[in-house]
N, C-alpha and C. Protein backbone atom coordinates (compact mmCIF):
# COMPACT_ATOMS: atom_id res chain seq x y z
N UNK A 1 44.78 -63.97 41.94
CA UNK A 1 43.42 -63.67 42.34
C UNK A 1 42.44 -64.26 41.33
N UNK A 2 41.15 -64.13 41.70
CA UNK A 2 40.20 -64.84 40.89
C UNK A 2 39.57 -64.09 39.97
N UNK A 3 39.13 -64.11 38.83
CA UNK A 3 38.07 -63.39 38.34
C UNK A 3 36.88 -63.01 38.84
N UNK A 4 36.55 -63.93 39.91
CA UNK A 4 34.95 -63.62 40.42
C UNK A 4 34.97 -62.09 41.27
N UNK A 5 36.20 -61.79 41.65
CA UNK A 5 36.35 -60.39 42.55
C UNK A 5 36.02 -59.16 41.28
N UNK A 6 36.76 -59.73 39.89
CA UNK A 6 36.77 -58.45 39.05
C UNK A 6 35.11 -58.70 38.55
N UNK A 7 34.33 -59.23 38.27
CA UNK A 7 33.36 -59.69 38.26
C UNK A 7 32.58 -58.54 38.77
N UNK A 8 32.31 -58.89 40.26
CA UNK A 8 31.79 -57.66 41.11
C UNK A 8 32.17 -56.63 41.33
N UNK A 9 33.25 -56.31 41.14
CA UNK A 9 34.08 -54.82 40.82
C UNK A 9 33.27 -53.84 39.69
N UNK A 10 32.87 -54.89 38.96
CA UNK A 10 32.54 -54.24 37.57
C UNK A 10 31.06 -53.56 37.89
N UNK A 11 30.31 -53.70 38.66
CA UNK A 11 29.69 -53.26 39.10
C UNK A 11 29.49 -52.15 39.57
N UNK A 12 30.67 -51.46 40.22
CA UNK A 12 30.82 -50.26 40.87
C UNK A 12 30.86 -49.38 39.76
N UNK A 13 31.48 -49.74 38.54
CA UNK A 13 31.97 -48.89 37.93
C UNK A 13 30.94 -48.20 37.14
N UNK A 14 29.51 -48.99 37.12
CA UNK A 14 28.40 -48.38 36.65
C UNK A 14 27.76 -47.46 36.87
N UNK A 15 27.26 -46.05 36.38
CA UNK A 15 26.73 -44.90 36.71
C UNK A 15 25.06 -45.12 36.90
N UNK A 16 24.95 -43.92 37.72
CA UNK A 16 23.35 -44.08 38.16
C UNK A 16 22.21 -44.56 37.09
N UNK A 17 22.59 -43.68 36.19
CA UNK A 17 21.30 -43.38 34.89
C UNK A 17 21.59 -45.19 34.22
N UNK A 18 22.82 -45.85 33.71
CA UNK A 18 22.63 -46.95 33.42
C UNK A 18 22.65 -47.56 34.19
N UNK A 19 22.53 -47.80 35.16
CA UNK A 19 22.14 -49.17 36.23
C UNK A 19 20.21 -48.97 36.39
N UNK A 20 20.00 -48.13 36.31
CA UNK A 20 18.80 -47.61 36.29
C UNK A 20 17.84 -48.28 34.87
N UNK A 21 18.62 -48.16 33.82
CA UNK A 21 18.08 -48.20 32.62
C UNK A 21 18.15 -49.77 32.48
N UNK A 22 19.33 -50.08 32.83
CA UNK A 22 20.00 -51.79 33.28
C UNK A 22 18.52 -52.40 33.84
N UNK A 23 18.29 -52.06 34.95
CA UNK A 23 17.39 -52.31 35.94
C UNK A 23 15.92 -52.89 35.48
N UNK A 24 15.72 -51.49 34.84
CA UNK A 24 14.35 -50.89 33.89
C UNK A 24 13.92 -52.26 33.12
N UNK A 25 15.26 -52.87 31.98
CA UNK A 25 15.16 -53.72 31.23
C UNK A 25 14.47 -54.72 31.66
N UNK A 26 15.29 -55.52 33.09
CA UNK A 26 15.31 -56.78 33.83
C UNK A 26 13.76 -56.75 34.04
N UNK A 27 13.21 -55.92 34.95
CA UNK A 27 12.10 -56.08 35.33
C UNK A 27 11.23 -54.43 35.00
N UNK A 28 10.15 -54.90 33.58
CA UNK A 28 10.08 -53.11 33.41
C UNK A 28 8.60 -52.62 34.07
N UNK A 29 8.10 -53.41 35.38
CA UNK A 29 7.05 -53.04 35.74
C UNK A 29 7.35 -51.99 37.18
N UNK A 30 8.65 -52.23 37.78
CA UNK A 30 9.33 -51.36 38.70
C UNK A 30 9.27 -49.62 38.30
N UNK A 31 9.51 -49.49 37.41
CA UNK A 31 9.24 -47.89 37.00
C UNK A 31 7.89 -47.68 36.64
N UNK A 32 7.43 -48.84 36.19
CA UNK A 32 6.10 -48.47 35.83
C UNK A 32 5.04 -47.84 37.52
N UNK A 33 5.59 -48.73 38.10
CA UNK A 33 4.99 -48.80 39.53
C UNK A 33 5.41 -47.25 40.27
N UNK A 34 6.50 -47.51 39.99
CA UNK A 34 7.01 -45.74 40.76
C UNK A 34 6.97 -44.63 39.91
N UNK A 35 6.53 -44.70 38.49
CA UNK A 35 5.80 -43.64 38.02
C UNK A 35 4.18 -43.21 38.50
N UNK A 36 3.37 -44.45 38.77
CA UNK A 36 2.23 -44.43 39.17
C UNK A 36 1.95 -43.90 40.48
N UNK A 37 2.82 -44.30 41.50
CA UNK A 37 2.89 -44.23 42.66
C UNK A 37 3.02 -42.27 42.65
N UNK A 38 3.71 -41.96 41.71
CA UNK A 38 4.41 -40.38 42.10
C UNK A 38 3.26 -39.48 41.72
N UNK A 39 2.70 -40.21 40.33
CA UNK A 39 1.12 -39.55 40.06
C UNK A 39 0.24 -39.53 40.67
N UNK A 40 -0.03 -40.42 41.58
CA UNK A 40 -0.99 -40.70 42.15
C UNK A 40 -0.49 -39.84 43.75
N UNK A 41 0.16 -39.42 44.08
CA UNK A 41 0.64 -38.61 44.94
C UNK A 41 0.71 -37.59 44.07
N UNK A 42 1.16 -37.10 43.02
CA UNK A 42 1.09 -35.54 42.74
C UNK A 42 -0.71 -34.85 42.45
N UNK A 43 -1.27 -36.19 42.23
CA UNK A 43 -2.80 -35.93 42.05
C UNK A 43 -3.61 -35.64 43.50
N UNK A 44 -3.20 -36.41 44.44
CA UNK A 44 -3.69 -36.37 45.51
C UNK A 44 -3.40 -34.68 46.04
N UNK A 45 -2.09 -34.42 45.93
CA UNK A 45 -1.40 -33.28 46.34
C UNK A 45 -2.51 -31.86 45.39
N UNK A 46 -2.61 -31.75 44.43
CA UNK A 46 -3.49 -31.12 43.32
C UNK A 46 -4.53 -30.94 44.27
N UNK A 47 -5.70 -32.24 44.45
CA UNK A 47 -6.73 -32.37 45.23
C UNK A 47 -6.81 -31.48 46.19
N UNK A 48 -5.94 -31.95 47.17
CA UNK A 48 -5.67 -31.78 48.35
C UNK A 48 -6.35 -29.92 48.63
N UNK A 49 -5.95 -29.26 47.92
CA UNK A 49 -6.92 -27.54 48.38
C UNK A 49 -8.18 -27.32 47.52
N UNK A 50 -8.77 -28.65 47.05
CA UNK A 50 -10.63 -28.31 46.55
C UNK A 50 -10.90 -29.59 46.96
N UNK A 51 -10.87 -29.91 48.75
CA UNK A 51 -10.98 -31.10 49.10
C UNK A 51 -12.43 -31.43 49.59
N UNK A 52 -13.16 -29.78 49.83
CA UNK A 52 -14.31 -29.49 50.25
C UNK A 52 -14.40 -29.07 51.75
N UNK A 53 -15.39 -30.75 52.29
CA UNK A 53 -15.21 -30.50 54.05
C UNK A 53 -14.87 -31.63 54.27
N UNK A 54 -14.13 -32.90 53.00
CA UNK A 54 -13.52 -33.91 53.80
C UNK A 54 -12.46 -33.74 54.72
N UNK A 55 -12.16 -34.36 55.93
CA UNK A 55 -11.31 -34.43 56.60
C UNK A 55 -10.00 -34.37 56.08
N UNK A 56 -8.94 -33.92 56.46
CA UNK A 56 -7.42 -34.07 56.07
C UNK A 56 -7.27 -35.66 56.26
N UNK A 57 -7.48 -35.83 57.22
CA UNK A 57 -6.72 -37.51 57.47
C UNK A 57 -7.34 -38.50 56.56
N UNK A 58 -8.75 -38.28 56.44
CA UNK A 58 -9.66 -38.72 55.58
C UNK A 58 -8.83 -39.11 54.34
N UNK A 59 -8.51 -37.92 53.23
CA UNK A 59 -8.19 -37.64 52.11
C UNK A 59 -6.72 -38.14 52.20
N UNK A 60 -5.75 -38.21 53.14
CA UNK A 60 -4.42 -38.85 53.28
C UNK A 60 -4.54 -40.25 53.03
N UNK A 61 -5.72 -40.96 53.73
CA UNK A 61 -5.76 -42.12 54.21
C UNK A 61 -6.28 -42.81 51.95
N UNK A 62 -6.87 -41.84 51.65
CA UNK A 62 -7.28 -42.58 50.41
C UNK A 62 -6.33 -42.33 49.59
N UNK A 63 -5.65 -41.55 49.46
CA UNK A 63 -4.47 -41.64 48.53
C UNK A 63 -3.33 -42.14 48.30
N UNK A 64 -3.00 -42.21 50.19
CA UNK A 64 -2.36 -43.98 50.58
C UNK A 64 -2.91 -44.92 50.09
N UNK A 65 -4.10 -45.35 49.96
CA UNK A 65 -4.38 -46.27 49.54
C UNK A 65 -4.13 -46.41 48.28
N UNK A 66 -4.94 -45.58 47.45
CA UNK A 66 -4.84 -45.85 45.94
C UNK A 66 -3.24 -45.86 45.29
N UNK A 67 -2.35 -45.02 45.86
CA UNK A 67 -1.11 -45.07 45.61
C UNK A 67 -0.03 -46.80 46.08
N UNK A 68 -0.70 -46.92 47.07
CA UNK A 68 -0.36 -48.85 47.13
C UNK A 68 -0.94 -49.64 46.69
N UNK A 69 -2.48 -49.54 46.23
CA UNK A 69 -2.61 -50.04 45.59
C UNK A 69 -2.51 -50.52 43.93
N UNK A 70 -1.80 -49.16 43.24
CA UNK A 70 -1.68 -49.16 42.12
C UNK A 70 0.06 -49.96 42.40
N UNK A 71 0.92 -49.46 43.71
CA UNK A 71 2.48 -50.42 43.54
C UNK A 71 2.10 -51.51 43.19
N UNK A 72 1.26 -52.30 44.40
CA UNK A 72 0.69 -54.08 44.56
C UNK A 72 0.18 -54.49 43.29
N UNK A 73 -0.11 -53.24 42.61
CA UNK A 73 -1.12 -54.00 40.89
C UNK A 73 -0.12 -54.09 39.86
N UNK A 74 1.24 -53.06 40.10
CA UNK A 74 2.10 -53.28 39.42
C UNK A 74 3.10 -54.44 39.37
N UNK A 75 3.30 -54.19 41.15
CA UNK A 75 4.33 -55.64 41.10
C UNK A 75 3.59 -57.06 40.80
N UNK A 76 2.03 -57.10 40.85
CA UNK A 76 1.60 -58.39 40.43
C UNK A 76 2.13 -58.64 39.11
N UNK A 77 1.52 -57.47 38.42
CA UNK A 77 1.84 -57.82 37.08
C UNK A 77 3.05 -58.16 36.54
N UNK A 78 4.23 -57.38 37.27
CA UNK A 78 5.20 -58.28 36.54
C UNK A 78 5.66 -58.96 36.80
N UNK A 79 5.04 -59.46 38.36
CA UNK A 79 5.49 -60.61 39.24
C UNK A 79 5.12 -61.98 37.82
N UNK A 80 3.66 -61.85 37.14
CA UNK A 80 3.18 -62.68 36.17
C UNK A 80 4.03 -62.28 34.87
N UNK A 81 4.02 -61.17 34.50
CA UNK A 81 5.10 -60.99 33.24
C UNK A 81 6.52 -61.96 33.17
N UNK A 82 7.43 -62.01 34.06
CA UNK A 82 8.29 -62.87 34.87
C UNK A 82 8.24 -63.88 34.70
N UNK A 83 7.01 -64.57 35.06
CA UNK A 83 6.84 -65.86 35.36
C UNK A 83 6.48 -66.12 34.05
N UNK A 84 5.80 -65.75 32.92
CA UNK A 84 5.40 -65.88 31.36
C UNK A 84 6.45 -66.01 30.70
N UNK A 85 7.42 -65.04 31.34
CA UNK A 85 8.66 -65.25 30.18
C UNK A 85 9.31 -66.44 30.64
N UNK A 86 9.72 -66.44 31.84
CA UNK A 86 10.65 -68.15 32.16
C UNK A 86 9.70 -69.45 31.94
N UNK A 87 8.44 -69.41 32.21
CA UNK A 87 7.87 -70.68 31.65
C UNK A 87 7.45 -71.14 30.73
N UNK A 88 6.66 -70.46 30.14
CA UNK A 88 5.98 -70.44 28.89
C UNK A 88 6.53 -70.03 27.36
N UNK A 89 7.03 -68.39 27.40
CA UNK A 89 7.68 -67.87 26.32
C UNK A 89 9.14 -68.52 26.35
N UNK A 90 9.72 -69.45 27.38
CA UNK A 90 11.24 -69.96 27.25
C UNK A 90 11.58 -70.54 25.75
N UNK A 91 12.72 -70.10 25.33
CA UNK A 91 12.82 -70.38 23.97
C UNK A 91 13.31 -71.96 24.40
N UNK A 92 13.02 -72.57 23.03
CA UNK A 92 13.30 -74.03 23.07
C UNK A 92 14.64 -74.54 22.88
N UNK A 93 14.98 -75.83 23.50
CA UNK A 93 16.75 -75.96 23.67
C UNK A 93 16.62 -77.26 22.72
């Protein structure tokens, strides 16, 4: 058999918390994004009973928003973080 099978095997054998932390490393604007995202929903949620006389759907509709919009600001950024490190910061050969 080949090595490339044990290769991907090795994979399985990884537990949640380090593939996670694994993950974190590769690209660290992904947690950043789904920390924001959860705040920005636990804030909305807070809100949500001294909302006044805005509408329910009203107040759903903006916290959707701000909560995608803070993902989309995250993944830009490290969409550019990414791209800084492979082009620019590339160490020299």
């Amino acid at each position: 058999m080949s090595t490339n099978t044990d290769l991907s095997l090795s994979s399985y054998d990884e537990g949640q918390g380090s593939k996670f932390i694994r993950k974190a490393k590769e690209t660290p604007f992904v947690p950043i994004g789904m920390a924001g995202f959860a705040a920005i929903v636990a804030y909305g949620l807070y809100r949500l009973k001294s909302r006044g006389n805005t509408k329910m759907s009203i107040h759903l509709i903006h916290m959707r928003v701000a909560a995608q919009g803070f993902v989309v600001g995250a993944m830009t950024l490290g969409m550019g973080y990414s791209m800084y490190k492979e082009f620019w910061a590339k160490p020299k050969q």
